[in-house]
C-alpha atoms as a PDB file:
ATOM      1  CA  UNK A   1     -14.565  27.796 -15.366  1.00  0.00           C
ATOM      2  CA  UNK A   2     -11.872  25.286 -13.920  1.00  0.00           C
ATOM      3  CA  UNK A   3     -11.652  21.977 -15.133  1.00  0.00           C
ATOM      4  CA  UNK A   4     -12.980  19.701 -12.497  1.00  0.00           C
ATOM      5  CA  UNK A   5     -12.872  15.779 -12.194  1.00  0.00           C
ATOM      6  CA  UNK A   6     -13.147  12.966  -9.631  1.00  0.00           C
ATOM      7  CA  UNK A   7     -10.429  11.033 -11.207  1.00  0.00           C
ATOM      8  CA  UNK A   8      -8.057  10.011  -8.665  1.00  0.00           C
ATOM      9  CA  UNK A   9      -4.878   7.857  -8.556  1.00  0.00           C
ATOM     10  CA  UNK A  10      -3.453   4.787  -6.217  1.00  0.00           C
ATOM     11  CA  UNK A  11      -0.052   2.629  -7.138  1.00  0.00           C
ATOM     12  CA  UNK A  12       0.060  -1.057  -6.839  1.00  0.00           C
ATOM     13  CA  UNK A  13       3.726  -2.261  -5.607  1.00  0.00           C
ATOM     14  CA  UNK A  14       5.044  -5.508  -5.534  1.00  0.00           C
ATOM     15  CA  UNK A  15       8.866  -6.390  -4.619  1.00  0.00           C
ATOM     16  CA  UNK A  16      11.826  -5.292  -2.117  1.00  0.00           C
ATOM     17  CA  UNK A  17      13.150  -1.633  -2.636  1.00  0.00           C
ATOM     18  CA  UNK A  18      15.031  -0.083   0.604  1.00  0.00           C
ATOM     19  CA  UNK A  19      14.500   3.314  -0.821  1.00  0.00           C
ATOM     20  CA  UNK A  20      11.140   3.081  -2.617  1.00  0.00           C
ATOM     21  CA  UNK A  21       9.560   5.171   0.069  1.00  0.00           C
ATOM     22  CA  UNK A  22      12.631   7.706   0.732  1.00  0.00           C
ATOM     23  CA  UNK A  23      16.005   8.261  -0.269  1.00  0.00           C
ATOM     24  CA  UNK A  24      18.897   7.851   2.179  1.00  0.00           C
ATOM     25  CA  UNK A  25      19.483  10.643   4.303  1.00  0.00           C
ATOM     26  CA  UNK A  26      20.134  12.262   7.544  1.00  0.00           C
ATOM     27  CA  UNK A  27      17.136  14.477   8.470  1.00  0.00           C
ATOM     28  CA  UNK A  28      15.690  14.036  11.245  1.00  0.00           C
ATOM     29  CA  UNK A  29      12.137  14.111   9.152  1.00  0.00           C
ATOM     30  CA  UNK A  30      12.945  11.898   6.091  1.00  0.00           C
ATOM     31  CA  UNK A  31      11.976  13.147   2.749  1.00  0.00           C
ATOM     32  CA  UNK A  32       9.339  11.047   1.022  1.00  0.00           C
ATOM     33  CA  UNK A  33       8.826  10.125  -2.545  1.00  0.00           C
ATOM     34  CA  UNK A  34       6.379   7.652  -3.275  1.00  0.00           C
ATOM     35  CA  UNK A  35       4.730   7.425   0.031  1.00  0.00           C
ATOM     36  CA  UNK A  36       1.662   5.931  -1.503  1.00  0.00           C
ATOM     37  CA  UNK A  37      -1.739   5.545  -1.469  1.00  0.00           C
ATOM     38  CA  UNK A  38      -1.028   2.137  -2.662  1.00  0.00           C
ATOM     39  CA  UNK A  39      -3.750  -0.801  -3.870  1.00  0.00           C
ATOM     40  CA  UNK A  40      -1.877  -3.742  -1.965  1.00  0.00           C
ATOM     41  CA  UNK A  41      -0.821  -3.071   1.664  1.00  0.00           C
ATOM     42  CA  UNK A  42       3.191  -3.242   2.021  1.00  0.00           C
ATOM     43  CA  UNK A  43       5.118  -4.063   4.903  1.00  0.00           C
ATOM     44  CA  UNK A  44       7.188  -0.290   5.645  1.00  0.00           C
ATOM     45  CA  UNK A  45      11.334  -1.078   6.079  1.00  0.00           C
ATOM     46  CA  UNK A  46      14.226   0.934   7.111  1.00  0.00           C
ATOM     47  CA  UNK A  47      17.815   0.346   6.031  1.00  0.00           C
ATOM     48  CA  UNK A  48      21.106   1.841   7.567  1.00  0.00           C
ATOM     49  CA  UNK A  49      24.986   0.949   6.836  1.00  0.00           C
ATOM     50  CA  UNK A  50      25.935   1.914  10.668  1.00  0.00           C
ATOM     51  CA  UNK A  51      23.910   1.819  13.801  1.00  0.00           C
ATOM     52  CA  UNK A  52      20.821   4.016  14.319  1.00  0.00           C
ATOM     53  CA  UNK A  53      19.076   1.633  17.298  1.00  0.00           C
ATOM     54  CA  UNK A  54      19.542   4.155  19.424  1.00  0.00           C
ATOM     55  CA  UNK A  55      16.677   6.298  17.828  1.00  0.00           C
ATOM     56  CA  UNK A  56      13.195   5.985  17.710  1.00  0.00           C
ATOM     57  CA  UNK A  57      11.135   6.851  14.706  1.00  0.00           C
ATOM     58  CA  UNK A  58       7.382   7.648  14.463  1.00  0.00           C
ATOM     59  CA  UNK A  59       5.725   6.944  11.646  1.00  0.00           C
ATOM     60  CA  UNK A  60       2.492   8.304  10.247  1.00  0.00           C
ATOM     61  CA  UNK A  61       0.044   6.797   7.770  1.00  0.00           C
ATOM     62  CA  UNK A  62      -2.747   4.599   7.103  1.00  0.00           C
ATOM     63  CA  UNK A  63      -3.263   0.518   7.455  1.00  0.00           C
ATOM     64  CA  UNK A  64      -4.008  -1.936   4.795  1.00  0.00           C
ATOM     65  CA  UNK A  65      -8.149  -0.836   5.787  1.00  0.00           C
ATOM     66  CA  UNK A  66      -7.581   2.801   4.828  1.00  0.00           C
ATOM     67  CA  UNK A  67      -7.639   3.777   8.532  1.00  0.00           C
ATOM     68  CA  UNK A  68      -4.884   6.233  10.579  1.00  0.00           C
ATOM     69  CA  UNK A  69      -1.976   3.872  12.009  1.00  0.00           C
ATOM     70  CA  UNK A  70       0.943   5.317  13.761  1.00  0.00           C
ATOM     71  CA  UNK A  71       4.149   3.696  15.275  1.00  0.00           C
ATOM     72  CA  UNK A  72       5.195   5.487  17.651  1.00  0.00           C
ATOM     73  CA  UNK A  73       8.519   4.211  18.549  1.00  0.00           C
ATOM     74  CA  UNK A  74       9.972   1.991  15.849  1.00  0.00           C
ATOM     75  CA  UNK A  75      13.826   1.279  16.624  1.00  0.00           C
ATOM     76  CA  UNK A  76      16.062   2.147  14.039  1.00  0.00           C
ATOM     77  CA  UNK A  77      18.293  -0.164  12.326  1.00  0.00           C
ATOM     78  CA  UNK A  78      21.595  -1.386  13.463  1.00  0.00           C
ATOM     79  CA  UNK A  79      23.307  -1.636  10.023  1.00  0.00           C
ATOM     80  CA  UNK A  80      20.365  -3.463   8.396  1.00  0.00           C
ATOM     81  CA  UNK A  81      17.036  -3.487   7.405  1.00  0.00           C
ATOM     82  CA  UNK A  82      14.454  -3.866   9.893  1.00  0.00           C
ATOM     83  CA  UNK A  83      10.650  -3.896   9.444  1.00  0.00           C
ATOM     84  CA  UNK A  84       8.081  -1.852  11.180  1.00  0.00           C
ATOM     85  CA  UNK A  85       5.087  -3.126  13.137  1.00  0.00           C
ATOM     86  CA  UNK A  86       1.860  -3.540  10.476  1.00  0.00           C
ATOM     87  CA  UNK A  87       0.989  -3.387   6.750  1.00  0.00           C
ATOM     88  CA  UNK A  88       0.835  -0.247   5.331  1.00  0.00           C
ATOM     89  CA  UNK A  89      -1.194   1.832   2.424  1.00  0.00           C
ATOM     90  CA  UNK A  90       0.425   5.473   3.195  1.00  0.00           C
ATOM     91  CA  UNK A  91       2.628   6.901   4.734  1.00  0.00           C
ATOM     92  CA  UNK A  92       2.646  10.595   5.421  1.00  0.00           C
ATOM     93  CA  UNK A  93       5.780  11.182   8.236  1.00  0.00           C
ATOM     94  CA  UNK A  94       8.722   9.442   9.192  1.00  0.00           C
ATOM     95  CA  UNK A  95      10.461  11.746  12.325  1.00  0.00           C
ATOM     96  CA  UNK A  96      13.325  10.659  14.218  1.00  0.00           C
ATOM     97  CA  UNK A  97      13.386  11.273  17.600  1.00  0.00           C
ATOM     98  CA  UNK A  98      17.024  12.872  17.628  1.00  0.00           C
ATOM     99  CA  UNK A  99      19.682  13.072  15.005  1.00  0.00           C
ATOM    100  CA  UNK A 100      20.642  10.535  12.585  1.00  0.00           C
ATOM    101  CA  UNK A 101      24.650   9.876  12.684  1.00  0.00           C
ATOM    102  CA  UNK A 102      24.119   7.997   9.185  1.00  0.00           C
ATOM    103  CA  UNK A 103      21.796   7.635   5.801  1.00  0.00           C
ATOM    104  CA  UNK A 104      18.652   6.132   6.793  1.00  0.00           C
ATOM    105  CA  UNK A 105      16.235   4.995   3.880  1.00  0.00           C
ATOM    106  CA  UNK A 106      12.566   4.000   4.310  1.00  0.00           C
ATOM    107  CA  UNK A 107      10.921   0.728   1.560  1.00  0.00           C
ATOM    108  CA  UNK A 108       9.055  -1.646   1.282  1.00  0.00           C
ATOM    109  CA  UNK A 109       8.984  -5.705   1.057  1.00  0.00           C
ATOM    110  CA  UNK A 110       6.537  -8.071   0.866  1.00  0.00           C
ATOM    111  CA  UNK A 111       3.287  -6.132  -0.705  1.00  0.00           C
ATOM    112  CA  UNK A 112       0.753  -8.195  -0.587  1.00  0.00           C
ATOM    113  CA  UNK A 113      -1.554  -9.120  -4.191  1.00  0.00           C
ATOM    114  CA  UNK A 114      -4.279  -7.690  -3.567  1.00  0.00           C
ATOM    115  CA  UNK A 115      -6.112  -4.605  -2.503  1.00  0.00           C
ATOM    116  CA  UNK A 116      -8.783  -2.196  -2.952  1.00  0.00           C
ATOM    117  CA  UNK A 117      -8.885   0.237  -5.407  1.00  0.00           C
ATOM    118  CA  UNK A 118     -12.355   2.109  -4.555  1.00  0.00           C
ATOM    119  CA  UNK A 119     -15.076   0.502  -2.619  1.00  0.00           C
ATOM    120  CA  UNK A 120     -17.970   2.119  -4.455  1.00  0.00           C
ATOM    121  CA  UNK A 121     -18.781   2.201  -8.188  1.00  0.00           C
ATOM    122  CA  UNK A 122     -16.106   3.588  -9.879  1.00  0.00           C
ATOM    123  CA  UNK A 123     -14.754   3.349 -13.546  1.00  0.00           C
ATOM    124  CA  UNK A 124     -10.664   2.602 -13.903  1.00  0.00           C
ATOM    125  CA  UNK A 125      -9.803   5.010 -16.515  1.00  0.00           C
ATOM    126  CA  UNK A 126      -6.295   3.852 -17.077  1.00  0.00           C
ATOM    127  CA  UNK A 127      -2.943   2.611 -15.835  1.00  0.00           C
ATOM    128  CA  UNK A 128       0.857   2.967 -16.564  1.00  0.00           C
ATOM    129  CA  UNK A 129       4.480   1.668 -15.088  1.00  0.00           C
ATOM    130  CA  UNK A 130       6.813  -0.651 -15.740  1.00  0.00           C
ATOM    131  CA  UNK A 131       7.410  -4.316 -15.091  1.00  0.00           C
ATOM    132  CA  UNK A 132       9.565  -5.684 -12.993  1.00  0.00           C
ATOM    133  CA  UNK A 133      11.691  -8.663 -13.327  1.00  0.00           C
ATOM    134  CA  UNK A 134       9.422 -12.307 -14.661  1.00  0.00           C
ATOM    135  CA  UNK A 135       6.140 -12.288 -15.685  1.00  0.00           C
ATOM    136  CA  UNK A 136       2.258 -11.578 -13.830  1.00  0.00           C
ATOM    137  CA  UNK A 137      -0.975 -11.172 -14.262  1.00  0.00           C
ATOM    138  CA  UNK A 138      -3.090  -8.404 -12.881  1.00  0.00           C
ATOM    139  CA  UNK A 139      -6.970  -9.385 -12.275  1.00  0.00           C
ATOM    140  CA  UNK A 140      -9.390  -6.161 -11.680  1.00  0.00           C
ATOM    141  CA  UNK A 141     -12.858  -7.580 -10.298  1.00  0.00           C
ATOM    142  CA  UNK A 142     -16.078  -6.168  -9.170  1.00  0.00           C
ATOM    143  CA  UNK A 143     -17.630  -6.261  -5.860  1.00  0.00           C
ATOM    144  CA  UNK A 144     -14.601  -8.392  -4.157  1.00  0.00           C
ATOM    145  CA  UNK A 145     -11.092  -9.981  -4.590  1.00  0.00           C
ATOM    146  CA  UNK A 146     -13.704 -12.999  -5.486  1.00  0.00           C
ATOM    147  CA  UNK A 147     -16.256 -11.055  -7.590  1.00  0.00           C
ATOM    148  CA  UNK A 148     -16.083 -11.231 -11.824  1.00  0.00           C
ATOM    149  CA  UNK A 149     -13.386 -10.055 -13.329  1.00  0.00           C
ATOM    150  CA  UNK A 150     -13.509  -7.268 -15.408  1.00  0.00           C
ATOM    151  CA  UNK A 151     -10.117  -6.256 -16.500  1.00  0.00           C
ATOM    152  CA  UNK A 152      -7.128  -8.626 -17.337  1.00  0.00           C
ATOM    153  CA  UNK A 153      -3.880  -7.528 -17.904  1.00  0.00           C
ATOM    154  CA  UNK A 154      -0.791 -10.127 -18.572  1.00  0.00           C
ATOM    155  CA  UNK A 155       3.038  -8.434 -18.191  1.00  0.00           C
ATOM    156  CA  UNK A 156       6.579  -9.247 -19.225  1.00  0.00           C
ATOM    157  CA  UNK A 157      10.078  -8.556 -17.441  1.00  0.00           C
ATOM    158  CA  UNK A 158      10.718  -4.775 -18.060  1.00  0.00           C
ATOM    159  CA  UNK A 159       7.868  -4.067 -20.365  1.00  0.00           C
ATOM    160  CA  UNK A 160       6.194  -0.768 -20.033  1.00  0.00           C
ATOM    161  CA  UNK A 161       2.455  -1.001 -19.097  1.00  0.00           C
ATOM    162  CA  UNK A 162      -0.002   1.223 -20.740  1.00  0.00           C
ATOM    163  CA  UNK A 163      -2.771  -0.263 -21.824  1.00  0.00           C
ATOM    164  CA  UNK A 164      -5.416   1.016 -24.120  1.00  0.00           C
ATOM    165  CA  UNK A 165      -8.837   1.762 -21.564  1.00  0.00           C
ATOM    166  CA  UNK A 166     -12.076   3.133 -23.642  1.00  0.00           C
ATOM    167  CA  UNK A 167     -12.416   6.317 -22.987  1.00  0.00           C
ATOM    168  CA  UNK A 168     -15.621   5.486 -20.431  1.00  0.00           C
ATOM    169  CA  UNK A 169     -13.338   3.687 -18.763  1.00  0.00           C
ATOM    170  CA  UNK A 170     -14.310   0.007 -17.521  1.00  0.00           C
ATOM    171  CA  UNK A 171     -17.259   0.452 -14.879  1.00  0.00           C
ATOM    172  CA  UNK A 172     -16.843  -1.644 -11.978  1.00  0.00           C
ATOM    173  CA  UNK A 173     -20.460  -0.966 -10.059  1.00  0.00           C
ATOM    174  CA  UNK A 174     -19.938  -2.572  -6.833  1.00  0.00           C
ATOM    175  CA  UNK A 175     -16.171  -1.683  -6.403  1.00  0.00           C
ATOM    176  CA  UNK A 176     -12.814  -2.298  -7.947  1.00  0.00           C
ATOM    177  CA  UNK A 177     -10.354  -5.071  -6.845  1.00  0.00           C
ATOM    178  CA  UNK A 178      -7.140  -6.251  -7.768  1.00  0.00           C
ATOM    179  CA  UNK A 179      -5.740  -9.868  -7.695  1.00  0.00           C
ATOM    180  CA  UNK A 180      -1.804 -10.002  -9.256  1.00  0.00           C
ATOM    181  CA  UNK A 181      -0.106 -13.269  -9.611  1.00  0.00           C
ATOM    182  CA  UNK A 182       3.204 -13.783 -10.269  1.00  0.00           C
ATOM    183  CA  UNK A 183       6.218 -11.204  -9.627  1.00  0.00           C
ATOM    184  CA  UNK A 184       6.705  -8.759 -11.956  1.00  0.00           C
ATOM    185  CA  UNK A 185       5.235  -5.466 -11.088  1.00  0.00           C
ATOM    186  CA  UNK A 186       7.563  -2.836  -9.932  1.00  0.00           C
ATOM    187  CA  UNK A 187       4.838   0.048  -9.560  1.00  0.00           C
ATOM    188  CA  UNK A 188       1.804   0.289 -11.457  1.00  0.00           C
ATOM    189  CA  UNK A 189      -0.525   3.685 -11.171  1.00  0.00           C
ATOM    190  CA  UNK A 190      -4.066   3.204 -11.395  1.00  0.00           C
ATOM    191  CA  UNK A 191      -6.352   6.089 -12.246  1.00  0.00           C
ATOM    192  CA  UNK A 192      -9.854   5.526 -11.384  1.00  0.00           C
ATOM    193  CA  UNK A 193     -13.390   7.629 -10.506  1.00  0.00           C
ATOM    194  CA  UNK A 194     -13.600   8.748  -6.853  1.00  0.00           C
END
């Protein structure tokens, strides 16, 4: 018999990174890496070094709810970084609507601190990344961004985050949460029940 489990996975992000979500390229469908889901909502950029406003790009995902959002007709950038239209918590397609005469990257900027990590009771069963530049703190609370915390975790400026989660995980009945201040995560990975 397979093994089977409900344990699923979201990122948190905080920073700017003009090619967190794809590399620079030419296709006309860009090739995404870490196109989420992600616990904080993050406003999508896209970065040229020469003039691409004469193309349109869709893009595809979901909005800082969980629901579908598409852009249909984002301009591209003009040998910049331009942001598109909403907050964002995936992204599943970025397609140009004709060819791209130089590398375009898709990032992000501006993630907001906090999010939703599951709605319904769930246990976070652990977490790993890396710090980013300075110093935060994560909060993980139950029921809302305003509900008891549950989970604290405090990192440093390039320090590796694993910490140590029982192996019932912490149980978070009415929902999971996460409050960050300060600016140091790069990308955190939650794993949780769902």
């Amino acid at each position: 018999m397979a093994n089977q489990t409900n344990v699923k996975s979201k990122r948190i992000l905080y920073g700017t990174d003009t090619d967190a979500i794809s590399v620079s390229g030419t296709a006309t469908t860009l090739v995404l890496l870490d196109s989420g889901p992600w616990i904080n909502a993050q406003t999508v950029t896209m970065t040229s070094s020469a003039d691409n406003s004469g193309i349109t790009f869709a893009i595809v995902g979901k909005d800082a709810d969980g629901a579908s959002q598409t852009v249909a007709a984002h301009t591209g950038p003009n040998a910049t970084t331009n942001s598109v239209t909403g907050t964002w918590t995936e992204i599943t397609s970025i397609t140009a609507s004709g060819s791209i005469t130089t590398d375009i990257s898709a990032g992000i900027k501006d993630g907001l601190t906090s999010g939703i990590v599951f709605a319904g009771r769930t246990r976070i069963r652990g977490m790993n990344g890396v710090a980013g530049g300075g110093a935060a703190t994560l909060f993980f609370k139950n029921t809302s961004t305003g509900g008891s915390t549950k989970f604290v975790l405090d990192v440093d400026s390039g320090e590796a985050i694993a910490p140590y989660i029982p192996d019932n995980g912490v149980l978070f009945d009415a929902g999971a949460y996460f409050i960050m201040t300060g600016t140091a995560v790069v990308g955190v990975s939650v794993q949780y029940d769902g």
